[in-house]
Protein backbone atom coordinates (compact mmCIF):
# COMPACT_ATOMS: atom_id res chain seq x y z
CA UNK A 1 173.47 -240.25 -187.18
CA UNK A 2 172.29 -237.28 -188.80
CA UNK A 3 171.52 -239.66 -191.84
CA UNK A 4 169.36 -241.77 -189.44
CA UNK A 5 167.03 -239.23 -188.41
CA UNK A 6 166.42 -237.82 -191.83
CA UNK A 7 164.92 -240.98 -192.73
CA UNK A 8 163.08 -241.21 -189.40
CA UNK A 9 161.51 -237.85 -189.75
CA UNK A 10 162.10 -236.21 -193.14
CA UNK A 11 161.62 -239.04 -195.67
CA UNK A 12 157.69 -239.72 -196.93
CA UNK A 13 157.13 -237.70 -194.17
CA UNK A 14 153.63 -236.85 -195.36
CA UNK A 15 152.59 -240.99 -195.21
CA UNK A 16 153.98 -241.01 -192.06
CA UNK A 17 151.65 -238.39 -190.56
CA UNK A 18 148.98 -239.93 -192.55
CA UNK A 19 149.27 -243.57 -190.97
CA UNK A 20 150.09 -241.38 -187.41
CA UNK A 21 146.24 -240.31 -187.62
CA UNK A 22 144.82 -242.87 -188.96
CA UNK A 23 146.37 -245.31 -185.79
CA UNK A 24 145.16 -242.55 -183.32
CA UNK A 25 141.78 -242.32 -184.70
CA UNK A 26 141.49 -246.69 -185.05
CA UNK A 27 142.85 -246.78 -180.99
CA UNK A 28 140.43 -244.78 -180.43
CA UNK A 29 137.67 -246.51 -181.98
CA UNK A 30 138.43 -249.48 -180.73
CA UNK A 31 138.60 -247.96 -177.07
CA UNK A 32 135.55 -246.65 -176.96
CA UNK A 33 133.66 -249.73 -178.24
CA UNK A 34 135.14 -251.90 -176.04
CA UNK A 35 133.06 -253.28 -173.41
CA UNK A 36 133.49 -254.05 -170.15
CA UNK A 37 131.12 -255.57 -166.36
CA UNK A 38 131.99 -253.98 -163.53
CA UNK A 39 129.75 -254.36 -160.01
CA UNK A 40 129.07 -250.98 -158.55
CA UNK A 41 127.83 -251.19 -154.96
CA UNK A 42 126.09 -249.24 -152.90
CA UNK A 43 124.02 -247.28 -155.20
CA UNK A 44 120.92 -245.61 -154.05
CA UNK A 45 117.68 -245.93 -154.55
CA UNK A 46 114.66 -243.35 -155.14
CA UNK A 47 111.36 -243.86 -155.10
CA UNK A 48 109.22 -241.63 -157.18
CA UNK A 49 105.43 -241.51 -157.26
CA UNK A 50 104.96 -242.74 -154.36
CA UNK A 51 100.48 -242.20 -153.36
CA UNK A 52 99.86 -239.65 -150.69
CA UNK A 53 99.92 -240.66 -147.10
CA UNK A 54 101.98 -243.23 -148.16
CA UNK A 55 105.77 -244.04 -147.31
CA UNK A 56 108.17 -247.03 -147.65
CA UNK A 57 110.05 -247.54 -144.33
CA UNK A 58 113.79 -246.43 -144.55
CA UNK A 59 112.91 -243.64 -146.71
CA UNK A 60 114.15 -240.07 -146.01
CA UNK A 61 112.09 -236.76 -147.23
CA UNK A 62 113.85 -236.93 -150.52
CA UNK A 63 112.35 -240.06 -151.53
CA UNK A 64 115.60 -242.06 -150.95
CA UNK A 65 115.40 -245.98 -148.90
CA UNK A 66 117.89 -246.46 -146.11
CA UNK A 67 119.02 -249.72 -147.99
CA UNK A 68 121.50 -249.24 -151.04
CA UNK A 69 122.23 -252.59 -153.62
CA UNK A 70 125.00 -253.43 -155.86
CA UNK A 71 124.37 -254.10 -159.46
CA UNK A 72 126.61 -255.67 -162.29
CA UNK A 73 127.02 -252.64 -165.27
CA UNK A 74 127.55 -253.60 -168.88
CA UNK A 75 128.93 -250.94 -171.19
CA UNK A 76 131.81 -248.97 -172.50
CA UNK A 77 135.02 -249.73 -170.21
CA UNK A 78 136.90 -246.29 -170.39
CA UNK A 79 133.33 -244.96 -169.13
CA UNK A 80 133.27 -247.43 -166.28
CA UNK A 81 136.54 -247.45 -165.02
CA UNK A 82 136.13 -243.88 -163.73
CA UNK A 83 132.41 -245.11 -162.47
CA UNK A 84 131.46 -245.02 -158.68
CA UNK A 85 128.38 -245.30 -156.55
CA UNK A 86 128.54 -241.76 -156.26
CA UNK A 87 127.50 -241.37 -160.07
CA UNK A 88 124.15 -243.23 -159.97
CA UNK A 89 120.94 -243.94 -158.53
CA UNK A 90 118.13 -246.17 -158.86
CA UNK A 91 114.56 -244.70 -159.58
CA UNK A 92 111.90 -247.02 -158.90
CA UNK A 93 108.36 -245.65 -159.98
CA UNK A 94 105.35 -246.66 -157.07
CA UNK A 95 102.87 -245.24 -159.91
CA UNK A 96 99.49 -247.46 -159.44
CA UNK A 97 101.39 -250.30 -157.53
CA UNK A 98 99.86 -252.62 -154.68
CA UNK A 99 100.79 -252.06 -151.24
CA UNK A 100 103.57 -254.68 -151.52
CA UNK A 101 105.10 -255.38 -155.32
CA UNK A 102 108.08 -256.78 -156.64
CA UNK A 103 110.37 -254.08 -158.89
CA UNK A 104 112.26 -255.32 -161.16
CA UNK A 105 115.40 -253.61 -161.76
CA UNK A 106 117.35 -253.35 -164.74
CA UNK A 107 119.09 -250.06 -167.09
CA UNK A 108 115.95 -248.61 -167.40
CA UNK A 109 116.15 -247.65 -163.09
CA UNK A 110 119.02 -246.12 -164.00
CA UNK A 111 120.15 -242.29 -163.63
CA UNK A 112 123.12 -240.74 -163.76
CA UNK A 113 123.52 -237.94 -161.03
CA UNK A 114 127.41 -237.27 -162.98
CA UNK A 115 126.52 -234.68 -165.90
CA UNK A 116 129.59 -236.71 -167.65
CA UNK A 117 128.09 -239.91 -168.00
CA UNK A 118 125.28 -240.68 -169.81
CA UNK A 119 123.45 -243.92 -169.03
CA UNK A 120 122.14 -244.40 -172.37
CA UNK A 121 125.04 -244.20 -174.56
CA UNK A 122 127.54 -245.86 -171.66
CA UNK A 123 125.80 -248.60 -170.18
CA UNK A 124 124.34 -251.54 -172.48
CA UNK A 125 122.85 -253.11 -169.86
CA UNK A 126 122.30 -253.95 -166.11
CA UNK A 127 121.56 -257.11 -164.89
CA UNK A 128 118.29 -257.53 -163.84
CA UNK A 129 117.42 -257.56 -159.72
CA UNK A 130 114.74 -257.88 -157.92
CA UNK A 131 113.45 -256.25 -154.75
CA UNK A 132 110.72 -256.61 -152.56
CA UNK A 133 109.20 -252.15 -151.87
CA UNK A 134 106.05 -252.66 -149.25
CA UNK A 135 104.43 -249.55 -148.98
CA UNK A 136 103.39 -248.00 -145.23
CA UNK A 137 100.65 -245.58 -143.94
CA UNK A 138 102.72 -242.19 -143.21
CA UNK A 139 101.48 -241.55 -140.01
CA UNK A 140 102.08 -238.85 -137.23
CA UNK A 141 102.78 -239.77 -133.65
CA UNK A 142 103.61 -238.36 -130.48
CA UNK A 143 106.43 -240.50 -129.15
CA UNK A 144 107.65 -239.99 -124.96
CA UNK A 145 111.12 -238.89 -124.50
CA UNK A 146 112.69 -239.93 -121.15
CA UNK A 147 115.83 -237.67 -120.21
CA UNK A 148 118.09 -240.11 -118.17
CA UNK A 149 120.89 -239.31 -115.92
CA UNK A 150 123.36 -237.61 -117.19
CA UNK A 151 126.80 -239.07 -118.04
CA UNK A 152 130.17 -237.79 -117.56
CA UNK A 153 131.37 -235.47 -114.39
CA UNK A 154 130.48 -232.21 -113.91
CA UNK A 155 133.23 -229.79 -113.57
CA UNK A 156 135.55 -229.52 -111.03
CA UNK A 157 134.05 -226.84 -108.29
CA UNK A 158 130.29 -228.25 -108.96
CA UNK A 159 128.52 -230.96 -108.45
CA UNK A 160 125.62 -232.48 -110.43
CA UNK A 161 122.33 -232.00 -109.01
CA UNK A 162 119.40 -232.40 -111.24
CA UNK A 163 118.10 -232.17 -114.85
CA UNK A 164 115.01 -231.11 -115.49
CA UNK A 165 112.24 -231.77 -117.16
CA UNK A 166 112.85 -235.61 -116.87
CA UNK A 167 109.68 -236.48 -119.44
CA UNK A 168 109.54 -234.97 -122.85
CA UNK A 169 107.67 -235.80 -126.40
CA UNK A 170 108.24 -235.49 -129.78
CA UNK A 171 106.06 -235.84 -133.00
CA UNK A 172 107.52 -237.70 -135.66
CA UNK A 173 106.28 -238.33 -139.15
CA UNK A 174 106.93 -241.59 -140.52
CA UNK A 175 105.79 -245.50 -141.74
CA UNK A 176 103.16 -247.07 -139.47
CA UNK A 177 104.87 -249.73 -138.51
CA UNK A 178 108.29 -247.84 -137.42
CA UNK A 179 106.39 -245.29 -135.80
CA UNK A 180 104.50 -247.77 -133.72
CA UNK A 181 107.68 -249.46 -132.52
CA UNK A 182 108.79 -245.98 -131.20
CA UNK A 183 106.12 -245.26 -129.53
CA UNK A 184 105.88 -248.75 -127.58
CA UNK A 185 109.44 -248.41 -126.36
CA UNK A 186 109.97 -244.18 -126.70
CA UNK A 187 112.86 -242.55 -126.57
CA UNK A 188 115.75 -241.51 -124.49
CA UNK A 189 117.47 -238.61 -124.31
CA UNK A 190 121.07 -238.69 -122.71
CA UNK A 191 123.20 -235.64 -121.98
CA UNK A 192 126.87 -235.60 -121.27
CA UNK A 193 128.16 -233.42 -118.04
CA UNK A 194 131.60 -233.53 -120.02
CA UNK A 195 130.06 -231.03 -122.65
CA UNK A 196 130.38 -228.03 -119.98
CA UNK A 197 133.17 -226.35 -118.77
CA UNK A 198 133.58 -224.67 -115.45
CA UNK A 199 134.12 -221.52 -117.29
CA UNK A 200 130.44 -221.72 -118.44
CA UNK A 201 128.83 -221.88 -114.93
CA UNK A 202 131.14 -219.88 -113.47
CA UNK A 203 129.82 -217.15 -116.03
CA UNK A 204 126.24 -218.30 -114.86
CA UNK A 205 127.11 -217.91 -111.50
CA UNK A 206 128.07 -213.90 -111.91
CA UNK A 207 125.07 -213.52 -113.61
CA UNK A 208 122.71 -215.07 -110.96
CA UNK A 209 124.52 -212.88 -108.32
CA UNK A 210 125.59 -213.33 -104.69
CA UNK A 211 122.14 -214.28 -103.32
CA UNK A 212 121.85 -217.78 -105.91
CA UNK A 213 125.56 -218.55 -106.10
CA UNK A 214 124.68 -222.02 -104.34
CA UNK A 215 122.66 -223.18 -107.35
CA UNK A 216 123.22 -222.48 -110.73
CA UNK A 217 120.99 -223.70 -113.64
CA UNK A 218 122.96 -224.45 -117.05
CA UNK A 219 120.14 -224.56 -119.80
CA UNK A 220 120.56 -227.24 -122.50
CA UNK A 221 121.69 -225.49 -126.24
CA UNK A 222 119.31 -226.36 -129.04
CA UNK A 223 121.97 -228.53 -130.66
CA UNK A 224 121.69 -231.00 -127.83
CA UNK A 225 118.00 -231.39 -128.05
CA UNK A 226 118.00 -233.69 -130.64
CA UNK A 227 117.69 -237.77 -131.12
CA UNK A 228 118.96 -239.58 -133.76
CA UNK A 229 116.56 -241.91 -135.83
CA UNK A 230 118.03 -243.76 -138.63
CA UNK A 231 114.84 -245.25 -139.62
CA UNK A 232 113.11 -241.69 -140.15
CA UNK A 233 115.98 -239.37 -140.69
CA UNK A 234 119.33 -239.74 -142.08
CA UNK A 235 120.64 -236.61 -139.53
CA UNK A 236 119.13 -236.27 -136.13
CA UNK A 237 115.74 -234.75 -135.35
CA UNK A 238 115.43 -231.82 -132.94
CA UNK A 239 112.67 -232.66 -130.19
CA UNK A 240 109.42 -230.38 -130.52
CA UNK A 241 107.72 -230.71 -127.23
CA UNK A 242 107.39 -226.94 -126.79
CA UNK A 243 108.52 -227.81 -122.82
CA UNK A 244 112.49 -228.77 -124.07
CA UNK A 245 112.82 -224.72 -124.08
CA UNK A 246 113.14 -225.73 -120.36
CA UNK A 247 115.54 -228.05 -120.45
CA UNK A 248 118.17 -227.64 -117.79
CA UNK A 249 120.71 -229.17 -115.66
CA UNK A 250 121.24 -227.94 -112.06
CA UNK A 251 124.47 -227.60 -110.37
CA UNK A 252 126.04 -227.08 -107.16
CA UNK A 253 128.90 -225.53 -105.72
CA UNK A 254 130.93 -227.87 -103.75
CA UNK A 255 132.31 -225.30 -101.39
CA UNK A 256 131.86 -226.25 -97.92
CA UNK A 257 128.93 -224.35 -96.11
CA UNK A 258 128.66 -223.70 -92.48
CA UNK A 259 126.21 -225.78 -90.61
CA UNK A 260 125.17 -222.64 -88.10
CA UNK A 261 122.85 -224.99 -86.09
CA UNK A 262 123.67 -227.64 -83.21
CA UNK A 263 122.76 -231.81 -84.65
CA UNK A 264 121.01 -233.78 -81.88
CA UNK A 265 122.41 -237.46 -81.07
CA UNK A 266 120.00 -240.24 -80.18
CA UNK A 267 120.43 -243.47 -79.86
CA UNK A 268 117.96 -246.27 -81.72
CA UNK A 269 118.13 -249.70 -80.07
CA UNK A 270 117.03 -252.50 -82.34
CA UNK A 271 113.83 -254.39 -80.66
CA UNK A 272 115.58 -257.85 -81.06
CA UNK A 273 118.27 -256.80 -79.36
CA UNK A 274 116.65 -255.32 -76.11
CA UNK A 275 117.54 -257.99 -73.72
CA UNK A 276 121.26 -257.26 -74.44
CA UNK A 277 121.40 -253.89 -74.72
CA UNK A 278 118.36 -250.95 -74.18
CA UNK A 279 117.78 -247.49 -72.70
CA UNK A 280 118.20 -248.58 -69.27
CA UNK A 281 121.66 -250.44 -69.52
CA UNK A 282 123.46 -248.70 -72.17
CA UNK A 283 123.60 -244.83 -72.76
CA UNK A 284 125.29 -241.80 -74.77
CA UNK A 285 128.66 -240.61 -73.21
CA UNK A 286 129.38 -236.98 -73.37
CA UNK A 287 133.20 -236.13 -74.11
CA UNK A 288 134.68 -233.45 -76.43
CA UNK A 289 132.29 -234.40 -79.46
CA UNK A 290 129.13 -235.30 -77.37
CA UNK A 291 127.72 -232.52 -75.18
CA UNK A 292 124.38 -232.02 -73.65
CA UNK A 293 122.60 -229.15 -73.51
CA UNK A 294 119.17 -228.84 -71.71
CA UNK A 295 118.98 -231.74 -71.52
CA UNK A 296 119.91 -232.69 -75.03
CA UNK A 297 122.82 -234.14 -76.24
CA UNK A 298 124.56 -232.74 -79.49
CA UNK A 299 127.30 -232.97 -81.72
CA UNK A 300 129.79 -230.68 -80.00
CA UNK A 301 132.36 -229.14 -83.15
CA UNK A 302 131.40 -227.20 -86.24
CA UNK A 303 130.25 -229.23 -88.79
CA UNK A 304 130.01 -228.18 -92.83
CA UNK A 305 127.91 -229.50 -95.57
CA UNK A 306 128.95 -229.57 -99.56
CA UNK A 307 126.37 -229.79 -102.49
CA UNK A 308 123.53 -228.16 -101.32
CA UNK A 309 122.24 -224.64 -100.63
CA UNK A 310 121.79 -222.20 -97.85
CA UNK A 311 118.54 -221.89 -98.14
CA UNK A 312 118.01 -225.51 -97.80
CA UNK A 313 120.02 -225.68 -94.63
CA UNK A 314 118.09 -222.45 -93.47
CA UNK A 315 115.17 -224.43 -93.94
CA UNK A 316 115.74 -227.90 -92.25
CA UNK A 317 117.66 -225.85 -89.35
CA UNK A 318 117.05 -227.52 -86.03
CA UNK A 319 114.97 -230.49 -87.71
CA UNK A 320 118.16 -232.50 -88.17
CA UNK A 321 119.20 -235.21 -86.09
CA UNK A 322 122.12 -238.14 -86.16
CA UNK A 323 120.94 -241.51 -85.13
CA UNK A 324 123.22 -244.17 -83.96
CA UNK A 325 121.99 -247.70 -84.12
CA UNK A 326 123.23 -249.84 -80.66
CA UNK A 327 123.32 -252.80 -82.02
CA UNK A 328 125.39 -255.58 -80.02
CA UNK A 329 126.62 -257.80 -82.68
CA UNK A 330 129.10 -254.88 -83.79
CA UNK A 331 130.34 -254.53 -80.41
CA UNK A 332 134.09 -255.26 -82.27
CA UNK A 333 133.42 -252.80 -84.97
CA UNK A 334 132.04 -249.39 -85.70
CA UNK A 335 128.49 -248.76 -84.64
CA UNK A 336 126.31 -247.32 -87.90
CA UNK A 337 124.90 -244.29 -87.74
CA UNK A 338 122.72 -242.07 -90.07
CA UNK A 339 121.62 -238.60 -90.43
CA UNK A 340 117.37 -238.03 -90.41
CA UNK A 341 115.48 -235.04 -91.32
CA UNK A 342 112.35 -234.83 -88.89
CA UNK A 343 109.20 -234.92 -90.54
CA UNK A 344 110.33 -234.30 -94.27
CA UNK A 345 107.42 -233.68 -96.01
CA UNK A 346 106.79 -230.49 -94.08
CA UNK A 347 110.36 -229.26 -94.72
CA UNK A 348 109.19 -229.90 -98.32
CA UNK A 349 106.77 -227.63 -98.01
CA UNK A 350 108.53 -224.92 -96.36
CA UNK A 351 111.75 -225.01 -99.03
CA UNK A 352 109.48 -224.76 -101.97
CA UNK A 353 106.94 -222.04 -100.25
CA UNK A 354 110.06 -220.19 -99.71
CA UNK A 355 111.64 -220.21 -102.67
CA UNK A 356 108.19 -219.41 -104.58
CA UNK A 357 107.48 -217.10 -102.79
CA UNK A 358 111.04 -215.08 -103.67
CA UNK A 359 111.24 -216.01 -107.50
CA UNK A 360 108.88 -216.35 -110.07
CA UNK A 361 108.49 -218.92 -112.83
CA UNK A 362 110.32 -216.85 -115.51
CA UNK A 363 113.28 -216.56 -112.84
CA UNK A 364 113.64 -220.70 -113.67
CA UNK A 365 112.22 -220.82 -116.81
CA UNK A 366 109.66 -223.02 -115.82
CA UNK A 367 106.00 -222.84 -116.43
CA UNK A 368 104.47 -221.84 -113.34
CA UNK A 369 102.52 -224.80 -113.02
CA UNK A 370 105.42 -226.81 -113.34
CA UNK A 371 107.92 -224.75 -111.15
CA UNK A 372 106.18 -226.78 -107.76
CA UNK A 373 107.25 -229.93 -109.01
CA UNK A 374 110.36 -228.98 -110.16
CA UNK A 375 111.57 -227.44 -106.70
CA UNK A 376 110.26 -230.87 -104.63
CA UNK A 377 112.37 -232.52 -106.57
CA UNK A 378 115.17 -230.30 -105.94
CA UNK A 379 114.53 -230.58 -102.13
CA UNK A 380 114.46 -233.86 -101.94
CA UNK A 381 117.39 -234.58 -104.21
CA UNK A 382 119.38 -232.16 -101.51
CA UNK A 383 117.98 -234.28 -98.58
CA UNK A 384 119.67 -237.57 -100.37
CA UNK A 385 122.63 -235.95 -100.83
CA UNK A 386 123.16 -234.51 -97.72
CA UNK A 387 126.38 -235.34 -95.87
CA UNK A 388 128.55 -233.56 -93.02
CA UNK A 389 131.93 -232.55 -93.74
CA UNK A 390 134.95 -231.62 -90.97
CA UNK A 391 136.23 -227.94 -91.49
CA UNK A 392 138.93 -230.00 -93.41
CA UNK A 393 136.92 -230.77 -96.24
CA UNK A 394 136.76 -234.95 -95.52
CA UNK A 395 133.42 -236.02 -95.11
CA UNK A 396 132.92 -237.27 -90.86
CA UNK A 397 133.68 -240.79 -90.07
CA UNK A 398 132.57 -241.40 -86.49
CA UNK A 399 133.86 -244.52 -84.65
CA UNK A 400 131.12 -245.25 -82.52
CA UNK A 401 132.03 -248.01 -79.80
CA UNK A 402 130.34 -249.47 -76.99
CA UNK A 403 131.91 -249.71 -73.70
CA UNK A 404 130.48 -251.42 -70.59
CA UNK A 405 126.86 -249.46 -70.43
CA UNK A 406 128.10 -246.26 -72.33
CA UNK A 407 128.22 -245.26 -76.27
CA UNK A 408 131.20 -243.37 -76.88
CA UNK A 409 131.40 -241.12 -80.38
CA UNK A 410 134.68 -239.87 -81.47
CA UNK A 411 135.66 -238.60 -84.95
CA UNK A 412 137.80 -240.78 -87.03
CA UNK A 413 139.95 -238.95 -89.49
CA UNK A 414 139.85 -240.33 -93.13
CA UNK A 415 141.72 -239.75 -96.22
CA UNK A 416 140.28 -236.89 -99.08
């Protein structure tokens, strides 16, 4: 054995080394000059030179289109096996070209963003591609942003009232023809109610105090604000309409408040109907729910309301009625009924006098000019909201029958 391994190792040991070398060195010769094709997709593509006021649509700020190609890569095959899209880009030059021209792509578009490959000495050739660039007129434009509905559910203890503004703009920079598009259709700008926590209004709430704990405004962070727009912008764009510094979305408290007034009960009989059933042969019986006073006859139990605000009750206080609708051909079922605020508009007028007259527009964070609008809206969104709750916390279900020539209104009880 020992024998063996002298003439392995020990004998002409010197030629050995020698042809040792020389077989490294000819491996690696012939390793580096082999050649390989390999297709590399999605490579990028720059384009450089482009005139002023002129853009390509697709392309971001850096120069780069939206549209990446693959391309078939001749050259040294150690070099491209460790190749990726990641390592290259095509450069197209727009120097002196028409508006629309066809570039012709080959290794001479080619640059290496990997310090550790070198296009020139790696790759022997690409084969040729063509592309279509048209060129655009970069052009600024304000495009509308509407602010929808909001999605989601708003957290438990609160319930969604309003967001406000509901119109916005933005200016975007861009090709003509993109930018054009926009601005026929605009924009929308959607906001999800599952992005807040009760935790955050409740913190809003101690801040506003006791007086404005019915209402609490959560304004919209700046990373919301923004629209994504592939064709301009690879990351979304923040809107610029100096206004989205207002950007809010009103909530209410769902606890149940007090209704500290008496409703009024009438009864509306449907013209077509009069021969069967009218004021003179059918009226309102008073029992334990029913009462009249002076005359009037009123819902006789304490009644609550849930998603709006004191203020707004204060304010439509003894301008509420119910209205039950005698209509004959429900005889079997459940007379409708409905609840009607008494000459609106003026109520309108009194909730946002009111409340202008205690805050001020940097109390809201709305323009002054703006704050008007922005309250009506908040009125009337209260008035079609506005539902009466038992001291249980189930909103009232009446069943409302008619029997021989009277109406009789009783409260049904319903599940949560």
């Amino acid at each position: 054995m020992k024998t063996l391994l002298i003439r392995l190792f020990i004998d002409n040991w010197f030629r050995k080394l020698i042809s040792l070398i020389l077989a490294m060195v000819i491996w690696i010769v012939v390793n580096r000059s082999m050649t390989a094709t390999k297709v590399i997709p999605n490579i990028p593509i720059r384009v450089a030179n482009l005139p002023d006021q002129k853009t390509i649509e697709g392309m971001q700020s850096n120069g780069t289109l939206g549209t990446k190609i693959s391309l078939t890569v001749v050259g040294n095959k150690s070099a491209l096996d460790e190749l990726s899209s990641g390592d290259l880009e095509v450069v197209i030059d727009a120097s002196d070209k028409n508006k629309e021209w066809i570039a012709s792509i080959s290794e001479k578009n080619l640059v290496s963003l990997n310090p550790d490959f070198d296009v020139s000495k790696m790759v022997s050739r690409v084969v040729p591609l063509e592309m279509i660039v048209r060129q655009s007129e970069l052009v600024r434009e304000k495009i509308p942003v509407l602010v929808t509905q909001p999605i989601g559910e708003a957290p438990k203890g609160y319930q969604f009232l309003d967001i406000w503004p509901y119109q916005l703009s933005m200016t975007v920079e861009g090709p003509e023809e993109v930018v054009k598009r926009l601005k026929s259709r605009g924009l929308k700008l959607t906001l999800n109610l599952n992005d807040i926590s009760a935790k955050d209004l409740d913190i809003l709430q101690l801040k506003n105090g006791v007086n404005n704990s019915d209402e609490i405004s959560f304004l919209v962070p700046e990373s919301w604000k923004k629209i994504s727009l592939p064709q301009l912008s690879d990351t979304p764009i923040a809107i610029n309409d100096p206004q989205v510094k207002d950007l809010r979305i009103d909530f209410a408290r769902q606890d149940l408040l007090p209704i500290g007034f008496s409703i009024p009960v009438s009864l509306f009989f449907p013209p077509k109907h009069s021969q069967m059933i009218n004021p003179e042969t059918h009226s309102l019986e008073n029992n334990e729910f029913v009462a009249s006073s002076n005359g009037i006859q009123v819902l006789n139990t304490p009644l609550y309301a849930q998603g709006v605000s004191r203020l707004f009750l204060e304010t439509v206080k003894d301008m509420v009625q119910m209205v039950i609708i005698a209509n004959p051909q429900q005889e079997e079922s459940s007379l409708l009924w409905n609840v009607q605020f008494i000459y609106p508009h003026d109520l309108e007028d009194r909730y946002v006098a009111k409340v202008m007259s205690q805050s001020s527009g940097e109390t809201f964070h709305v323009h002054p000019h703006q704050l008007e609008d922005y309250l009506r809206n908040r009125f009337r969104s209260y008035m079609n909201r506005f539902r009466l709750y038992t001291s249980d916390k189930k909103k009232l279900n009446l069943n409302i029958k008619i029997k021989d020539n009277s109406i009789s209104v009783t409260p049904q009880k319903i599940s949560p």
